[in-house]
C-alpha atoms as a PDB file:
ATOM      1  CA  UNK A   1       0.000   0.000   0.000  1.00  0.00           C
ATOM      2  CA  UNK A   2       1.141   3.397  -0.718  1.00  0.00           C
ATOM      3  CA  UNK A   3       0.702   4.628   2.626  1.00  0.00           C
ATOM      4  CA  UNK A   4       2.960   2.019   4.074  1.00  0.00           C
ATOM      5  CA  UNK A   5       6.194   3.815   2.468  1.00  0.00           C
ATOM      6  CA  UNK A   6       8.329   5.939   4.080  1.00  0.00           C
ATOM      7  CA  UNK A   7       7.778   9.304   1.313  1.00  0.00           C
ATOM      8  CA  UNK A   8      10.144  10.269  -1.256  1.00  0.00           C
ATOM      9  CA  UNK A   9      11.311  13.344  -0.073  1.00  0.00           C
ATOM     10  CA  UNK A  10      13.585  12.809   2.765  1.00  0.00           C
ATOM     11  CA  UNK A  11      15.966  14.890   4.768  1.00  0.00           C
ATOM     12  CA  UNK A  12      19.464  14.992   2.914  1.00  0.00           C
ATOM     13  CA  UNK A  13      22.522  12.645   4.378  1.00  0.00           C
ATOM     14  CA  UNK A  14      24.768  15.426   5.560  1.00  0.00           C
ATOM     15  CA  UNK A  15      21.603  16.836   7.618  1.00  0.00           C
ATOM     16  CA  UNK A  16      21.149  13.662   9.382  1.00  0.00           C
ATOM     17  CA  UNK A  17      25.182  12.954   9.839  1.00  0.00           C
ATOM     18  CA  UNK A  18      25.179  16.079  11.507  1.00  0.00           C
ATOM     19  CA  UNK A  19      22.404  15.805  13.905  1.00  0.00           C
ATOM     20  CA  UNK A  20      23.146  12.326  14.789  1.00  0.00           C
ATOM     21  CA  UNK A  21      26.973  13.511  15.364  1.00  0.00           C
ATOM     22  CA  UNK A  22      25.747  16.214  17.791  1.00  0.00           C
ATOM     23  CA  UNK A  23      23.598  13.873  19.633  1.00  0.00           C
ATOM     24  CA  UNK A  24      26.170  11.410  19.353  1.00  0.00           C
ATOM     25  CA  UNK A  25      28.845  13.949  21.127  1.00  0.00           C
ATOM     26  CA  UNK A  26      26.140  15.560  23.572  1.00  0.00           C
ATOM     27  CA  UNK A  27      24.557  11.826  24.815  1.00  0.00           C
ATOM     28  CA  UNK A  28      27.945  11.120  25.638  1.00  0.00           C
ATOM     29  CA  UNK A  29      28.795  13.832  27.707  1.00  0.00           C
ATOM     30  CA  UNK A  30      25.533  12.790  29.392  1.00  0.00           C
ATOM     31  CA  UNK A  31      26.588   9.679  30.220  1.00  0.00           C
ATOM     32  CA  UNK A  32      24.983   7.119  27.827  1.00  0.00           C
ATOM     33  CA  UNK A  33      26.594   3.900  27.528  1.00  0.00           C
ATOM     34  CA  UNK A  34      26.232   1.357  24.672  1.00  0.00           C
ATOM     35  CA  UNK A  35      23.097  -0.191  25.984  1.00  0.00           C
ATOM     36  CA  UNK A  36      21.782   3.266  26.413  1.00  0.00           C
ATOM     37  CA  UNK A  37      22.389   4.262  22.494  1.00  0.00           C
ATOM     38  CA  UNK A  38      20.601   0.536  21.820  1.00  0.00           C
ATOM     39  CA  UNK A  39      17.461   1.554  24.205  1.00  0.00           C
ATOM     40  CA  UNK A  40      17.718   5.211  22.657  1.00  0.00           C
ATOM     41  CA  UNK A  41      17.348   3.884  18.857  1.00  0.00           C
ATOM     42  CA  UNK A  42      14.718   1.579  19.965  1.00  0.00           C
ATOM     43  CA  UNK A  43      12.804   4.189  21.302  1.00  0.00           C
ATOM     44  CA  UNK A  44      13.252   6.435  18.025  1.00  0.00           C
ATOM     45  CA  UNK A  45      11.700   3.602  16.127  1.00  0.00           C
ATOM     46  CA  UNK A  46       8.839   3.242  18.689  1.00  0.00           C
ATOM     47  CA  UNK A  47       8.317   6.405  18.105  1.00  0.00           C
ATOM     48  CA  UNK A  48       8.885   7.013  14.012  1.00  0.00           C
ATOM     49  CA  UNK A  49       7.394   3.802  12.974  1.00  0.00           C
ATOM     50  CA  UNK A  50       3.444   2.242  13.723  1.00  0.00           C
ATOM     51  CA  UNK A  51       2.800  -0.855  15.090  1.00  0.00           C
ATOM     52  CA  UNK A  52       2.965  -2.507  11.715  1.00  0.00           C
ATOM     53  CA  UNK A  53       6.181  -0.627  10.788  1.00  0.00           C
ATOM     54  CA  UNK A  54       4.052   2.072   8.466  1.00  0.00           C
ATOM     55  CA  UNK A  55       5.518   5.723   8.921  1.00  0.00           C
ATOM     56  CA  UNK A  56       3.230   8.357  10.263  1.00  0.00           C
ATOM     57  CA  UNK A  57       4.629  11.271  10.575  1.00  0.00           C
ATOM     58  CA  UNK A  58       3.555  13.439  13.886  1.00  0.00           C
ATOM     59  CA  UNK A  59       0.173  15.351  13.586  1.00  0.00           C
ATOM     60  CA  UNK A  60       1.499  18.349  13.503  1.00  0.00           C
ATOM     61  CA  UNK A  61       3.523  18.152  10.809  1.00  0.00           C
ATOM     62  CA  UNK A  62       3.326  17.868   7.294  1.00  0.00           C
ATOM     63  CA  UNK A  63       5.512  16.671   4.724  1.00  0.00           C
ATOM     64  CA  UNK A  64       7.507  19.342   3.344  1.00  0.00           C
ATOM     65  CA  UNK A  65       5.594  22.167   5.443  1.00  0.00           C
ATOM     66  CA  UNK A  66       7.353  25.144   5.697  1.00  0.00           C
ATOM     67  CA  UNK A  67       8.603  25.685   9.873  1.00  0.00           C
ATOM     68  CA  UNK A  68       5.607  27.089  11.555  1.00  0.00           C
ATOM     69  CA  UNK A  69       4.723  30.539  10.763  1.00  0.00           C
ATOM     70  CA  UNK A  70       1.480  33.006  11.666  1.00  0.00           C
ATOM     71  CA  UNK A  71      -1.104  33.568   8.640  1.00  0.00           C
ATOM     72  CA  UNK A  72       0.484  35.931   6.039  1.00  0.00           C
ATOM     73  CA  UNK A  73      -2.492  38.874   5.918  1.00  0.00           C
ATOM     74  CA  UNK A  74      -2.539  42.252   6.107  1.00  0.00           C
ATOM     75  CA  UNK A  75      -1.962  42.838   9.857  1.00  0.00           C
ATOM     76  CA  UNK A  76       1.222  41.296   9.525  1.00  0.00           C
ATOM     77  CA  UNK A  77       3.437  43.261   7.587  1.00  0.00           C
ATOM     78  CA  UNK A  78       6.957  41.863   6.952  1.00  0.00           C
ATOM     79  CA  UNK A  79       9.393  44.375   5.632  1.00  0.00           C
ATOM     80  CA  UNK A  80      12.930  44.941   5.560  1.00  0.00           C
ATOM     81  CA  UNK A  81      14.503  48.535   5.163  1.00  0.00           C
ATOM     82  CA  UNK A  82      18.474  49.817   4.985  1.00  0.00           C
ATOM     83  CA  UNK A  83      19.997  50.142   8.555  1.00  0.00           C
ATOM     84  CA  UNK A  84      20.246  53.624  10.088  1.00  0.00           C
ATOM     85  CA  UNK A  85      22.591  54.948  12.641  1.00  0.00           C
ATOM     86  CA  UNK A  86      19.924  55.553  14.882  1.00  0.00           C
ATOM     87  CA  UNK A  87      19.454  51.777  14.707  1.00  0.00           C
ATOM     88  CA  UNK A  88      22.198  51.106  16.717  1.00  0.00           C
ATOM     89  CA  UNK A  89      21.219  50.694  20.093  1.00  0.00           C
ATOM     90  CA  UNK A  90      18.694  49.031  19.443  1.00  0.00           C
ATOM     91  CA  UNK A  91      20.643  46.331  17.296  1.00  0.00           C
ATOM     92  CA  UNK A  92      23.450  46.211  20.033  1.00  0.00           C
ATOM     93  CA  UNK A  93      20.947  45.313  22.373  1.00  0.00           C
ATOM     94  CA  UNK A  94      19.833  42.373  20.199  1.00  0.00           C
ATOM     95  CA  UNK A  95      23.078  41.022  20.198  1.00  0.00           C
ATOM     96  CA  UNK A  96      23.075  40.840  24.116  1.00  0.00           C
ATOM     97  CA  UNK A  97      20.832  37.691  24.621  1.00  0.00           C
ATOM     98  CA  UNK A  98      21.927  33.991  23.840  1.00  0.00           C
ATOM     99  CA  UNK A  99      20.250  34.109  20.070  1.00  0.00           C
ATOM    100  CA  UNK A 100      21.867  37.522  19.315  1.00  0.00           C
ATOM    101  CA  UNK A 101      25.005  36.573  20.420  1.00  0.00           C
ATOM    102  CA  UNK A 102      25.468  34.007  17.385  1.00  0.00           C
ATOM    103  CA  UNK A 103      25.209  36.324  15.104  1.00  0.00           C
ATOM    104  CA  UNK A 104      28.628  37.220  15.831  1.00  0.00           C
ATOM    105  CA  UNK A 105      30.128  34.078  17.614  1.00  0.00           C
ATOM    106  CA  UNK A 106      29.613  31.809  14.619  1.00  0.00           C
ATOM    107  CA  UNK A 107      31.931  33.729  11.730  1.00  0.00           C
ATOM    108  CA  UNK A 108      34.945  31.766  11.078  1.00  0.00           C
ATOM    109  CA  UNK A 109      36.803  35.573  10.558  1.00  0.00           C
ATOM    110  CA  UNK A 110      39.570  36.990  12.663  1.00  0.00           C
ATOM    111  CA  UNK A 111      38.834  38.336  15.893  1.00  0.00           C
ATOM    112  CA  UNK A 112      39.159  41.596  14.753  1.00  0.00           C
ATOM    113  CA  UNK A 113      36.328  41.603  12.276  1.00  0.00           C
ATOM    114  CA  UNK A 114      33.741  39.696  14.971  1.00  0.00           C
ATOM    115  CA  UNK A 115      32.272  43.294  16.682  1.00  0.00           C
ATOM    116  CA  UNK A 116      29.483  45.086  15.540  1.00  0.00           C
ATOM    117  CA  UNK A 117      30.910  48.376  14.943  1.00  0.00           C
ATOM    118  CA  UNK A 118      33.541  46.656  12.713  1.00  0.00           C
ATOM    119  CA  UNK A 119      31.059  44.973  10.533  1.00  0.00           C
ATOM    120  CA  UNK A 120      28.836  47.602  10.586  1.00  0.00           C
ATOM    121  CA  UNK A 121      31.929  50.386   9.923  1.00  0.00           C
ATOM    122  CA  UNK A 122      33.138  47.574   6.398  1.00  0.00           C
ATOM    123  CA  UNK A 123      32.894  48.700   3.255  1.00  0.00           C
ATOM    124  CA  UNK A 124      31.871  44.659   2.211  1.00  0.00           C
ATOM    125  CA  UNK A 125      28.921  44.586   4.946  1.00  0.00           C
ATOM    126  CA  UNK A 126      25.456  45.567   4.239  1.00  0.00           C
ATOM    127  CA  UNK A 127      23.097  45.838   6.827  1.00  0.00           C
ATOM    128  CA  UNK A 128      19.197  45.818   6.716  1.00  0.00           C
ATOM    129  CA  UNK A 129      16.747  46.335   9.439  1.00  0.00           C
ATOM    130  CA  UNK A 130      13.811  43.534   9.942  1.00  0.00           C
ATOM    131  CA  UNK A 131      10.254  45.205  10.575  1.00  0.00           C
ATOM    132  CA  UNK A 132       6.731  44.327  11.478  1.00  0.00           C
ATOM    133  CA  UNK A 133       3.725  46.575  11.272  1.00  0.00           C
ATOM    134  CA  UNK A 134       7.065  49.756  10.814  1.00  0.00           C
ATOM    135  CA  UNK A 135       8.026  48.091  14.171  1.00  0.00           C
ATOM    136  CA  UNK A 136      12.037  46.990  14.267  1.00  0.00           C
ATOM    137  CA  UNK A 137      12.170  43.261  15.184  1.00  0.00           C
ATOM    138  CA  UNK A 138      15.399  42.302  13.817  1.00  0.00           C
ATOM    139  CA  UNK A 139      18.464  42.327  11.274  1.00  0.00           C
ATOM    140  CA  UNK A 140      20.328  41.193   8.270  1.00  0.00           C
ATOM    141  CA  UNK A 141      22.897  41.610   6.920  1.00  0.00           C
ATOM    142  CA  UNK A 142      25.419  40.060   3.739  1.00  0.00           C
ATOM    143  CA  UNK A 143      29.010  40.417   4.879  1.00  0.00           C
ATOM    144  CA  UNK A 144      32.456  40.023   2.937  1.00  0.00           C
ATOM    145  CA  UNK A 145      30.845  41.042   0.275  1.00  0.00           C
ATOM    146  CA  UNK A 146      32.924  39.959  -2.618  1.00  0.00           C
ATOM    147  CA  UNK A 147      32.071  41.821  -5.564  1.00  0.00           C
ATOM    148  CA  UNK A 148      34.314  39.593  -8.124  1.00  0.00           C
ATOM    149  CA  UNK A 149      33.695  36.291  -7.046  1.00  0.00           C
ATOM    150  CA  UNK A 150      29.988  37.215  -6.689  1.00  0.00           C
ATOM    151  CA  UNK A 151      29.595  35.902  -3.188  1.00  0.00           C
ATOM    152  CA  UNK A 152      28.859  36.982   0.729  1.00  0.00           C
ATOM    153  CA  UNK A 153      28.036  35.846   4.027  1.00  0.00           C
ATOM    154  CA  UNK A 154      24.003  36.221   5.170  1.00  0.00           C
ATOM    155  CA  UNK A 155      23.473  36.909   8.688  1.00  0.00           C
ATOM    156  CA  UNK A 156      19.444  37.088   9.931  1.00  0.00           C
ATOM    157  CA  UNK A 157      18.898  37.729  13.466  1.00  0.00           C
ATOM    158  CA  UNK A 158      14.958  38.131  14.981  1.00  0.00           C
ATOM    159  CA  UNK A 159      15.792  39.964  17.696  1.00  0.00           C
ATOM    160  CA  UNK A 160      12.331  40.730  19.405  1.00  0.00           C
ATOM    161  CA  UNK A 161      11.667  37.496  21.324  1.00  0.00           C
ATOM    162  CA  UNK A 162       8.448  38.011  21.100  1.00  0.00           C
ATOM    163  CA  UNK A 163       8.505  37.780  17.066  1.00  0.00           C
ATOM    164  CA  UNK A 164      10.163  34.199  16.730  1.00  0.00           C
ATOM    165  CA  UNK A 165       8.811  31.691  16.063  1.00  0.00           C
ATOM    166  CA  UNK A 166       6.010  32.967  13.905  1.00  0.00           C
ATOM    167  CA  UNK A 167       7.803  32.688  10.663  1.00  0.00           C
ATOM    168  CA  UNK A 168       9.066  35.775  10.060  1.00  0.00           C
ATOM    169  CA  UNK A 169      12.793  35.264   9.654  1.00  0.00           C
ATOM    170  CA  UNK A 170      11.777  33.206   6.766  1.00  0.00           C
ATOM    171  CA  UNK A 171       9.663  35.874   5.254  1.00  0.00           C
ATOM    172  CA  UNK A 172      12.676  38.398   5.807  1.00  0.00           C
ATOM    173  CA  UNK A 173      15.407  36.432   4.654  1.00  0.00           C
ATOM    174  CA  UNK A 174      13.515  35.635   1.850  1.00  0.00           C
ATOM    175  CA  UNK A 175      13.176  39.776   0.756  1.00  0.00           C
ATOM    176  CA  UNK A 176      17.041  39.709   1.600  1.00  0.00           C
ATOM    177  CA  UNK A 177      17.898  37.184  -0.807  1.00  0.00           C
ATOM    178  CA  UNK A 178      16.404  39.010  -3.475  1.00  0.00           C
ATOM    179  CA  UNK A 179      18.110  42.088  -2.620  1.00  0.00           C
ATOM    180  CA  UNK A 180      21.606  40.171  -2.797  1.00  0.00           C
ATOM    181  CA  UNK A 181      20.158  38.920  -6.292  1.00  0.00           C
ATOM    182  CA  UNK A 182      19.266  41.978  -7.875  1.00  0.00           C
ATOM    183  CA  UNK A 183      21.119  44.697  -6.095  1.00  0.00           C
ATOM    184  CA  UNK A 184      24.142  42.946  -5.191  1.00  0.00           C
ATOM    185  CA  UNK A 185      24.046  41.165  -8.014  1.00  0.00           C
ATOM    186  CA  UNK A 186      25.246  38.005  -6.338  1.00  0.00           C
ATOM    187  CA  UNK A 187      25.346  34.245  -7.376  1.00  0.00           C
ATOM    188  CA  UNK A 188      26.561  32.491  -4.335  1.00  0.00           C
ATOM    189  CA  UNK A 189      25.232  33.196  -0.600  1.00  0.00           C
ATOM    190  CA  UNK A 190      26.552  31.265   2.362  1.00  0.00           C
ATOM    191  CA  UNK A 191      25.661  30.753   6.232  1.00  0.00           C
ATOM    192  CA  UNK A 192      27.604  29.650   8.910  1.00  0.00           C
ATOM    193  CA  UNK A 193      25.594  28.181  11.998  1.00  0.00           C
ATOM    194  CA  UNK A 194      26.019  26.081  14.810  1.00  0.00           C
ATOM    195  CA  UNK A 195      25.757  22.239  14.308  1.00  0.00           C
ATOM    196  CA  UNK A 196      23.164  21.654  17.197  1.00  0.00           C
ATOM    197  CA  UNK A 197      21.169  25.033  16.140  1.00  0.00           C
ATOM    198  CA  UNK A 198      18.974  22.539  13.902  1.00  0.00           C
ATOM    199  CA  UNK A 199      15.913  25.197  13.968  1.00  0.00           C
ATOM    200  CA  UNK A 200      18.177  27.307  12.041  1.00  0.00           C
ATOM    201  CA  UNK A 201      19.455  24.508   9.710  1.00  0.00           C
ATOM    202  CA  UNK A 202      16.283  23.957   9.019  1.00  0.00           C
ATOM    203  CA  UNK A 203      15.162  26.755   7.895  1.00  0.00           C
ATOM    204  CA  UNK A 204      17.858  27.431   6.025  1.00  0.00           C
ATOM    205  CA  UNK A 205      17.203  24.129   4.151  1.00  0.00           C
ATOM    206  CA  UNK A 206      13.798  25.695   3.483  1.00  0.00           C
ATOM    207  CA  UNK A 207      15.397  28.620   1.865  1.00  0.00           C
ATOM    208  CA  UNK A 208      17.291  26.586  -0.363  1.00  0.00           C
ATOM    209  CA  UNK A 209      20.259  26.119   1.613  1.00  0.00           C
ATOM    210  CA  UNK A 210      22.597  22.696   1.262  1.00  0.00           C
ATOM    211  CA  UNK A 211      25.715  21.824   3.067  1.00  0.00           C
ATOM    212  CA  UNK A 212      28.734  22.013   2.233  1.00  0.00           C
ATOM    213  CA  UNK A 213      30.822  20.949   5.193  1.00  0.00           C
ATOM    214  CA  UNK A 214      31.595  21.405   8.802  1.00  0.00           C
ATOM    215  CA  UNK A 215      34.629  23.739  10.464  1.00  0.00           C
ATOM    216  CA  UNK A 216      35.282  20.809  13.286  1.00  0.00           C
ATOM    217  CA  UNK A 217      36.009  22.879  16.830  1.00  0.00           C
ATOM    218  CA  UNK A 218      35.312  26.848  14.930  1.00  0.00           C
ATOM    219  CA  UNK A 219      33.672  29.034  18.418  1.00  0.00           C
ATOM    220  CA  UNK A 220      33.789  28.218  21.873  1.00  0.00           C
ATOM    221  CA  UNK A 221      30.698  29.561  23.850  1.00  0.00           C
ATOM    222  CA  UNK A 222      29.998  28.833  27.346  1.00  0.00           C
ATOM    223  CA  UNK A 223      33.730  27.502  27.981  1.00  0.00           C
ATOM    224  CA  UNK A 224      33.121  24.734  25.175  1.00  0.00           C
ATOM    225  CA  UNK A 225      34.171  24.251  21.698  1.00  0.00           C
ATOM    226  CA  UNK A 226      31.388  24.244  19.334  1.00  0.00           C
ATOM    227  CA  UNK A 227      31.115  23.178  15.533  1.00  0.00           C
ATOM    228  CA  UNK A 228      29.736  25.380  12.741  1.00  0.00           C
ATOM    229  CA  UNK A 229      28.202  24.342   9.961  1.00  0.00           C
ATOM    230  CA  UNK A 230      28.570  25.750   6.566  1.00  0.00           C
ATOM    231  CA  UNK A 231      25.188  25.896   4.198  1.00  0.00           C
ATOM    232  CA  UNK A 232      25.265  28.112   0.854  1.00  0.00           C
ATOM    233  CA  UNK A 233      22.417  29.069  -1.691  1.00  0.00           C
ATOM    234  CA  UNK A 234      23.560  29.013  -5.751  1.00  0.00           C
ATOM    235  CA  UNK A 235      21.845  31.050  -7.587  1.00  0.00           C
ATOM    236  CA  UNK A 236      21.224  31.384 -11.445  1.00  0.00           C
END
């Protein structure tokens, strides 16, 4: 029967190399022993497969749904404008809490080039402001800009916690991509972001996103070393 397949369109390899790798390193550190990984897959299949081994996916989600997001209408206005000086304080604020903070603490760059008022000072760094309803909820922003290879880096930071989760990165990032396209004029857009920040992988993958490999030990946050992953967009 048709509904007893597992569907077509699965998650790519790397994806699922990477999350099992972080679990791998983080169940460890927890304490699990070998029985505990055997119990732990067990579970997972419990849990992924019916009783007669058919795949039903959890009611909530559907396959290839977009990540959760509000209704698009017109009390929900997504826009994203050019950054201002008098944005400043409130986009160094954003950068104080545990999300803002990766929107620094994951570029592979030189010290020296990881504060705001460096990026924000660059001559290869564009910045844009994130805004709902004409209210600021968060930034983007393509850095080393490289005009002759036609490529940058795409930071996107919701930095209003009461804005995530409803989708609106997505909607942002989405305006921002065409603004690298036609403005920019650019043909390759990359992201670096923490291996166990799946949300973000995620949604990247949504975006169009794929991976292209992982800087092994890149940050340490929180007196740890952490590994960032590296996703890029081609584009036509």
């Amino acid at each position: 029967m048709e509904d007893s397949k597992i569907p077509d369109k699965q998650l790519p390899g790397q994806t699922l190399e990477v999350v099992a790798k972080s679990f791998y390193k983080q169940a460890l550190e927890y304490g699990f022993k070998r029985e505990d990984f055997l119990r732990f897959v067990n579970i997972l299949l419990d849990l992924g497969l019916g009783r007669n081994g058919v795949y039903t996916p959890p009611p909530s989600i559907k396959e290839d749904a977009p990540p959760p997001s509000s209704p698009a209408d017109d009390k929900e206005q997504v826009t994203v404008r050019v950054y201002e000086e008098s944005d400043y304080d409130l986009l160094r604020g954003w950068m104080e809490d545990s999300a803002g903070r990766l929107f620094l603490t994951t570029r592979p760059d030189p010290p020296r080039f990881n504060t705001l008022e460096a990026l924000l000072n660059s001559e290869t760094s564009r910045f844009g402001i994130v805004s709902l309803n004409g209210r600021p909820i968060g930034a983007l922003a393509y850095l080393n800009i490289d005009t002759d290879q036609r490529k940058a880096e795409l930071r996107k930071l919701i930095g209003d916690v009461a804005a995530r989760g409803h989708g609106y990165a997505k909607r942002a990032t989405q305006y921002w991509i065409e603004y690298g396209v036609s403005t920019l004029a650019l043909r390759k857009i990359y992201v670096n972001t923490l291996d166990t920040n799946l949300a973000n992988i995620r949604l990247n993958e949504h975006l169009g996103f794929r991976i292209e490999g992982v800087l092994r030990d890149e940050v340490m946050l929180d007196g740890e070393y952490q590994d960032v992953l590296r996703m890029s967009l081609i584009l036509p």
